[in-house]
N, C-alpha and C. Protein backbone atom coordinates (compact mmCIF):
# COMPACT_ATOMS: atom_id res chain seq x y z
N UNK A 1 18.91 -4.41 20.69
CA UNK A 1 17.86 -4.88 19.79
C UNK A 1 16.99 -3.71 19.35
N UNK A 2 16.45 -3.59 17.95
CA UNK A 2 15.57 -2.38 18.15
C UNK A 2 14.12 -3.08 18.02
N UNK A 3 13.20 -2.13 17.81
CA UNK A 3 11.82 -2.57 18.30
C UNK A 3 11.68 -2.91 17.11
N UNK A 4 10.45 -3.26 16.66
CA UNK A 4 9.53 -3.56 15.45
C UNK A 4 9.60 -2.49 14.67
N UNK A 5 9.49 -2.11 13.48
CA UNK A 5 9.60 -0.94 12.80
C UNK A 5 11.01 -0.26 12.50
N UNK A 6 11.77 -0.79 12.78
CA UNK A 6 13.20 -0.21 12.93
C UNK A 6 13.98 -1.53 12.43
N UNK A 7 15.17 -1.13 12.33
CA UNK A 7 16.38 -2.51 11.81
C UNK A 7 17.78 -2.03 12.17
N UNK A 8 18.61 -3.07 12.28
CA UNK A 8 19.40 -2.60 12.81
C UNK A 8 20.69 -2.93 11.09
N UNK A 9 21.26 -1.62 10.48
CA UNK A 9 21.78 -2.14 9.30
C UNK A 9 23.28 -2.70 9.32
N UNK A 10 23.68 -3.30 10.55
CA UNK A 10 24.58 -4.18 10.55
C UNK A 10 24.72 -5.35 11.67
N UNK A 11 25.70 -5.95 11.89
CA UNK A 11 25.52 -6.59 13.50
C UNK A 11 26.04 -6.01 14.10
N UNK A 12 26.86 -4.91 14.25
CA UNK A 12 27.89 -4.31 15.37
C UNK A 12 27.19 -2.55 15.22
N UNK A 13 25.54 -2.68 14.66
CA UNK A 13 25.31 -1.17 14.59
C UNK A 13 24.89 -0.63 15.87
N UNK A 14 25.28 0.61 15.71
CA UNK A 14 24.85 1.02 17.10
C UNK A 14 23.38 1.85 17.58
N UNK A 15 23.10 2.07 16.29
CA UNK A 15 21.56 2.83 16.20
C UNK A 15 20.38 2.14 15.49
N UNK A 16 19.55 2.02 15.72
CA UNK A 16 18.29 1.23 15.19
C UNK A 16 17.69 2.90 13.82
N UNK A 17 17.42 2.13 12.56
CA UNK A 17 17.06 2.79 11.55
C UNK A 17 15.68 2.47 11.62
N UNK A 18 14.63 3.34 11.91
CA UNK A 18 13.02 3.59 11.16
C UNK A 18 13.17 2.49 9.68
N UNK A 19 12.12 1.81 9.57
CA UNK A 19 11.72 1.51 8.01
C UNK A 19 11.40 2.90 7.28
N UNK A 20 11.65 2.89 5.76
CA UNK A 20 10.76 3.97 5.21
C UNK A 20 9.28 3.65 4.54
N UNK A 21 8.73 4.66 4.28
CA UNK A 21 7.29 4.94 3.93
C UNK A 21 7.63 3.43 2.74
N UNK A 22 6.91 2.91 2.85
CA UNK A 22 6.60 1.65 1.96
C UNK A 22 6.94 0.15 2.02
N UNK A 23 7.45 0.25 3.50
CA UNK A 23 8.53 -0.84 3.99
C UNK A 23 7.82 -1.17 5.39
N UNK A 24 8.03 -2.08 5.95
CA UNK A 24 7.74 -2.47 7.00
C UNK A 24 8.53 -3.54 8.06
N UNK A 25 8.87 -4.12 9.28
CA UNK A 25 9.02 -4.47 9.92
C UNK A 25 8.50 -5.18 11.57
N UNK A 26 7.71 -6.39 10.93
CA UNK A 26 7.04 -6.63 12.09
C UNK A 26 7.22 -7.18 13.14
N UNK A 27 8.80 -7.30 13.45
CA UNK A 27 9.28 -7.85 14.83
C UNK A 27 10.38 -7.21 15.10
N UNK A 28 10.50 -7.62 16.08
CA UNK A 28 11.89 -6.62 16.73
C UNK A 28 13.47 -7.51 16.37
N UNK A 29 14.33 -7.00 16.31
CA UNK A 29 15.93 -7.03 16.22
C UNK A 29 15.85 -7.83 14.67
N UNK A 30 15.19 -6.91 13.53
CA UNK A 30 14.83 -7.38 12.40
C UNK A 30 16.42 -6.80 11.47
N UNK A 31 16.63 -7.30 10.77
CA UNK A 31 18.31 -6.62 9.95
C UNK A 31 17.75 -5.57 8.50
N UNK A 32 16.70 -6.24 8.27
CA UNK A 32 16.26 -5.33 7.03
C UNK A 32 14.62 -5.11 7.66
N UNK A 33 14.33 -4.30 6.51
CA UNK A 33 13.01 -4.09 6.12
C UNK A 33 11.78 -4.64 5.45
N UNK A 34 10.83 -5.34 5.35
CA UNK A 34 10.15 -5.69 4.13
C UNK A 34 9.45 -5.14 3.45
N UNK A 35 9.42 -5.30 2.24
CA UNK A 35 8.40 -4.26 0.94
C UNK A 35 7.13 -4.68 1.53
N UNK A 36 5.79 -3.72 1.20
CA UNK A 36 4.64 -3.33 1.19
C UNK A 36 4.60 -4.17 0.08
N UNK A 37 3.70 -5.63 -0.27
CA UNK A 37 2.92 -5.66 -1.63
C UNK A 37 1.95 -5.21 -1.98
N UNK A 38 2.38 -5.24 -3.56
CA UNK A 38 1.32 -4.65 -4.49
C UNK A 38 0.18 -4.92 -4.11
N UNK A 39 -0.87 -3.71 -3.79
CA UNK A 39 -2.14 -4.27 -3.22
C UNK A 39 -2.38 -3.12 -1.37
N UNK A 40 -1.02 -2.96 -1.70
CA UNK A 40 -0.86 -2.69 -0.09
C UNK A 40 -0.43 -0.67 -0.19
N UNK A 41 0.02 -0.29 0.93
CA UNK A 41 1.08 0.23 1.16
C UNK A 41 1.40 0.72 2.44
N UNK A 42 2.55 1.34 2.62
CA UNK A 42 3.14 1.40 3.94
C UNK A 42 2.84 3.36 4.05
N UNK A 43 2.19 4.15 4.12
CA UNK A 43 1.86 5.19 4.60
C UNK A 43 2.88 5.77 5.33
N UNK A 44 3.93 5.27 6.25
CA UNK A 44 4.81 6.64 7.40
C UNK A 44 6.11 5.46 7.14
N UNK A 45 7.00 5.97 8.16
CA UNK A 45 8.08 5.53 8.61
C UNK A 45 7.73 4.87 9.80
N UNK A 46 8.43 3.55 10.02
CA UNK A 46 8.44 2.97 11.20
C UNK A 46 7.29 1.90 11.25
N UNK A 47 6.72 1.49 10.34
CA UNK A 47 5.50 0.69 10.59
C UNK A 47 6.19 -0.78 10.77
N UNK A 48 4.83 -1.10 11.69
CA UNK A 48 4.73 -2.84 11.94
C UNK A 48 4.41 -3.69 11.03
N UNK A 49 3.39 -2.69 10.16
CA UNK A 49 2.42 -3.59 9.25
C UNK A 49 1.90 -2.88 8.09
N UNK A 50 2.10 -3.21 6.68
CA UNK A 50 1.34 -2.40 5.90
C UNK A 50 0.01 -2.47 5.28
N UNK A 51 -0.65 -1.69 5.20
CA UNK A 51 -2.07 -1.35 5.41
C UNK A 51 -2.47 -1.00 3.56
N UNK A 52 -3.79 -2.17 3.73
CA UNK A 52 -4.21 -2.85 2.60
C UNK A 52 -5.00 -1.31 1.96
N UNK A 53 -4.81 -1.05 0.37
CA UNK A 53 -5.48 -0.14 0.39
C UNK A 53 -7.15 -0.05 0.00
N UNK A 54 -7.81 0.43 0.07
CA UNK A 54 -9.23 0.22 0.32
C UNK A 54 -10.36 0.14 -1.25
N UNK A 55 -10.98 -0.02 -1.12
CA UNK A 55 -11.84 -0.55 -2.45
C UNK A 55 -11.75 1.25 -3.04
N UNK A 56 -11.64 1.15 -4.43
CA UNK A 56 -11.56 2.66 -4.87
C UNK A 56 -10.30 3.09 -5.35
N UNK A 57 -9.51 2.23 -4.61
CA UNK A 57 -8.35 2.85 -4.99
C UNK A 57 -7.18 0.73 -5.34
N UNK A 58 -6.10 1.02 -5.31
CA UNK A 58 -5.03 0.48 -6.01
C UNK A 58 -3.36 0.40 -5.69
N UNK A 59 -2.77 -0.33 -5.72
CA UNK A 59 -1.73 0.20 -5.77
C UNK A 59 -1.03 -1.23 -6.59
N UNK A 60 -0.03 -0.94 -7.99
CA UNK A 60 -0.13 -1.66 -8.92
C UNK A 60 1.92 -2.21 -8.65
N UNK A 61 2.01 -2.12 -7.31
CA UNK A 61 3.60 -2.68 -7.15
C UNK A 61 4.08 -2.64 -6.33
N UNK A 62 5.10 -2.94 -5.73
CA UNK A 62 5.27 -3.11 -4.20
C UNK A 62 6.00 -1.69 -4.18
N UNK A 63 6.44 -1.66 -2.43
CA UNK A 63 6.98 -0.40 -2.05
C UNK A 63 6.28 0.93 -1.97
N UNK A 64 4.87 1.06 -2.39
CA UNK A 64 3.95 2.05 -2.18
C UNK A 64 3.99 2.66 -0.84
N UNK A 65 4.01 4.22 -1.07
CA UNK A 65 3.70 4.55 0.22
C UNK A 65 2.41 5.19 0.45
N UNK A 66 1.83 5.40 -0.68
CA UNK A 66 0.01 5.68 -0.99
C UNK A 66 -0.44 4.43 -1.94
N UNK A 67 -1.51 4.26 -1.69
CA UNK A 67 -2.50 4.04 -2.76
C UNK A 67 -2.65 4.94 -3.68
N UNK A 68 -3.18 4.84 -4.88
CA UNK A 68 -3.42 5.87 -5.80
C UNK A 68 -5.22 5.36 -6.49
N UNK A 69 -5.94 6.47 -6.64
CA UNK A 69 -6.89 6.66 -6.77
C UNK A 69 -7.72 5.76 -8.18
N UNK A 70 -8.62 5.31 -8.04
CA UNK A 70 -9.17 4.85 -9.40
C UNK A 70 -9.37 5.76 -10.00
N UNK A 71 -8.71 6.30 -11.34
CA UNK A 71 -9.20 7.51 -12.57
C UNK A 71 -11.16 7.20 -12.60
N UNK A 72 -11.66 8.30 -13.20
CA UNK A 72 -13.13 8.50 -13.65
C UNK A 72 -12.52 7.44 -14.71
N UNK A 73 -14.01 6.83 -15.08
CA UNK A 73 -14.19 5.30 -15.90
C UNK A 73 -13.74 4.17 -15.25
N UNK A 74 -13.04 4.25 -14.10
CA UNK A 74 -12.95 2.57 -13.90
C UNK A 74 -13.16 2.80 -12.20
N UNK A 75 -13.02 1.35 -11.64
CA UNK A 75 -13.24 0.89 -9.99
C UNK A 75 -12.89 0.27 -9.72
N UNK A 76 -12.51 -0.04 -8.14
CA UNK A 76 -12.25 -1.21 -8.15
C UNK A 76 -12.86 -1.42 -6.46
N UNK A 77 -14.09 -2.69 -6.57
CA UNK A 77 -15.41 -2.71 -5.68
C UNK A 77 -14.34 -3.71 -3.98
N UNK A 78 -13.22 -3.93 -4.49
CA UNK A 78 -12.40 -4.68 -3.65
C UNK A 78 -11.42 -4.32 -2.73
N UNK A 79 -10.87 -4.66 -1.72
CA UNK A 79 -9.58 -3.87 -0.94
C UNK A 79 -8.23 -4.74 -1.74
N UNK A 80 -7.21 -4.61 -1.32
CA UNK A 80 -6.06 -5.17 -2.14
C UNK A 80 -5.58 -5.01 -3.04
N UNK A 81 -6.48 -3.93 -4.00
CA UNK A 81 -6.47 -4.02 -6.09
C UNK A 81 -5.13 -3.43 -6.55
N UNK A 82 -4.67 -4.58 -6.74
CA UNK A 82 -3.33 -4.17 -7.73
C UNK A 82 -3.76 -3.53 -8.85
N UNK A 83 -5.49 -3.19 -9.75
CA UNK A 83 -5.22 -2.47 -10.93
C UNK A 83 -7.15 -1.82 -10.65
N UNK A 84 -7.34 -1.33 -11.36
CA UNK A 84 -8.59 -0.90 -11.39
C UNK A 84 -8.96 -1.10 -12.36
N UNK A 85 -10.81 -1.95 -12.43
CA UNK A 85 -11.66 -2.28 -13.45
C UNK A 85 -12.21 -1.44 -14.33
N UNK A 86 -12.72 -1.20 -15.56
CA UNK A 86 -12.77 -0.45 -16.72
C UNK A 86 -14.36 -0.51 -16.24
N UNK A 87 -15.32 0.59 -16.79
CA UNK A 87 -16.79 0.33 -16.56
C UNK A 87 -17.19 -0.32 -17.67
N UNK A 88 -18.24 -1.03 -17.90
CA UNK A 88 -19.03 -2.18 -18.80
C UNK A 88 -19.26 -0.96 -19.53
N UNK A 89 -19.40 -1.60 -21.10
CA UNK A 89 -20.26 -0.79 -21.98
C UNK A 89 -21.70 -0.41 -21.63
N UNK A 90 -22.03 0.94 -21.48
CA UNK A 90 -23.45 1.15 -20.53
C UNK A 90 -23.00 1.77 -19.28
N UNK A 91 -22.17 1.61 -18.60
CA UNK A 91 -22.30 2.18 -17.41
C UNK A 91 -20.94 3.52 -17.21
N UNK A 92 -20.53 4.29 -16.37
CA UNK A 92 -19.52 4.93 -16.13
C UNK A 92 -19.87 4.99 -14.61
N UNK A 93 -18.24 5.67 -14.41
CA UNK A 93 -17.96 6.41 -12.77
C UNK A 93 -17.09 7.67 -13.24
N UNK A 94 -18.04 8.69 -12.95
CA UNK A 94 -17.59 10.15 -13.23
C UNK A 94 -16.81 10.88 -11.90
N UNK A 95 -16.28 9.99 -11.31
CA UNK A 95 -15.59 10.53 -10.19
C UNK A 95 -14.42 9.53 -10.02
N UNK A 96 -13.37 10.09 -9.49
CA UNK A 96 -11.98 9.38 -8.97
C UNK A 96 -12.73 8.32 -8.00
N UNK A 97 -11.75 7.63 -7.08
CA UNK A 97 -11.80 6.29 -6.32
C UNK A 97 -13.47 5.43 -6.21
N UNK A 98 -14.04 5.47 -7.23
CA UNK A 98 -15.26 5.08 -7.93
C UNK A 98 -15.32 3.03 -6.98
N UNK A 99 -16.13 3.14 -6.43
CA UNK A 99 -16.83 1.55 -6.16
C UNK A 99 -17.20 0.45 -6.89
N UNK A 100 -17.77 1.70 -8.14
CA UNK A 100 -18.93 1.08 -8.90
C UNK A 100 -19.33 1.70 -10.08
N UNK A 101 -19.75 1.48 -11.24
CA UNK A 101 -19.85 2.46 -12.05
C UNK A 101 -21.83 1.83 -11.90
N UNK A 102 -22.54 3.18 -12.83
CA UNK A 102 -23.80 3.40 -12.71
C UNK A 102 -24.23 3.24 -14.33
N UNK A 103 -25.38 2.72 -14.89
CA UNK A 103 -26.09 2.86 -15.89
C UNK A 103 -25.95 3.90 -16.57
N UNK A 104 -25.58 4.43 -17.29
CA UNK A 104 -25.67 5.53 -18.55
C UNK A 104 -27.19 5.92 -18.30
């Protein structure tokens, strides 16, 4: 059987395979892998669980193995964000993984 994080890619295999960076596996003597959703991603090889990415940033599809950053002008004030919010007319965020944008 292999552990959590690993799969075994047949029934007669003889070596347990790591998930890759974006994949996960949260029980043991698992046959495949599961995708990271959009919202998420899987950071290393071998994970149990993939890890939500944090307000600021995004990730817009499954299989991520980063989050990717909110561009200057938009945010996103939430964990999970499949996309990042645009700033209101009046306000900006002059920096990458932005919370919040500020009053002009």
């Amino acid at each position: 059987d292999c552990a959590a994080g690993r799969f075994a890619a047949s029934a007669n295999a003889t070596a347990c395979i790591s998930c890759s960076a974006g994949f996960y596996a949260p029980n043991a003597s698992a046959s495949e892998c599961l995708e990271c959703v959009a919202g998420s991603h899987g950071p290393g090889v071998g994970l149990l669980r993939c890890v939500e990415c944090p307000s600021g940033q995004y990730s817009p599809d499954a299989k991520r193995a980063e989050c990717a950053l909110c561009p200057s002008g938009k945010f996103s004030d939430s964990v999970n964000s499949t996309s990042c919010t645009d700033c209101p007319v009046g306000h900006f965020a002059s920096s990458n993984a932005s919370v919040s944008c500020i009053p002009c």
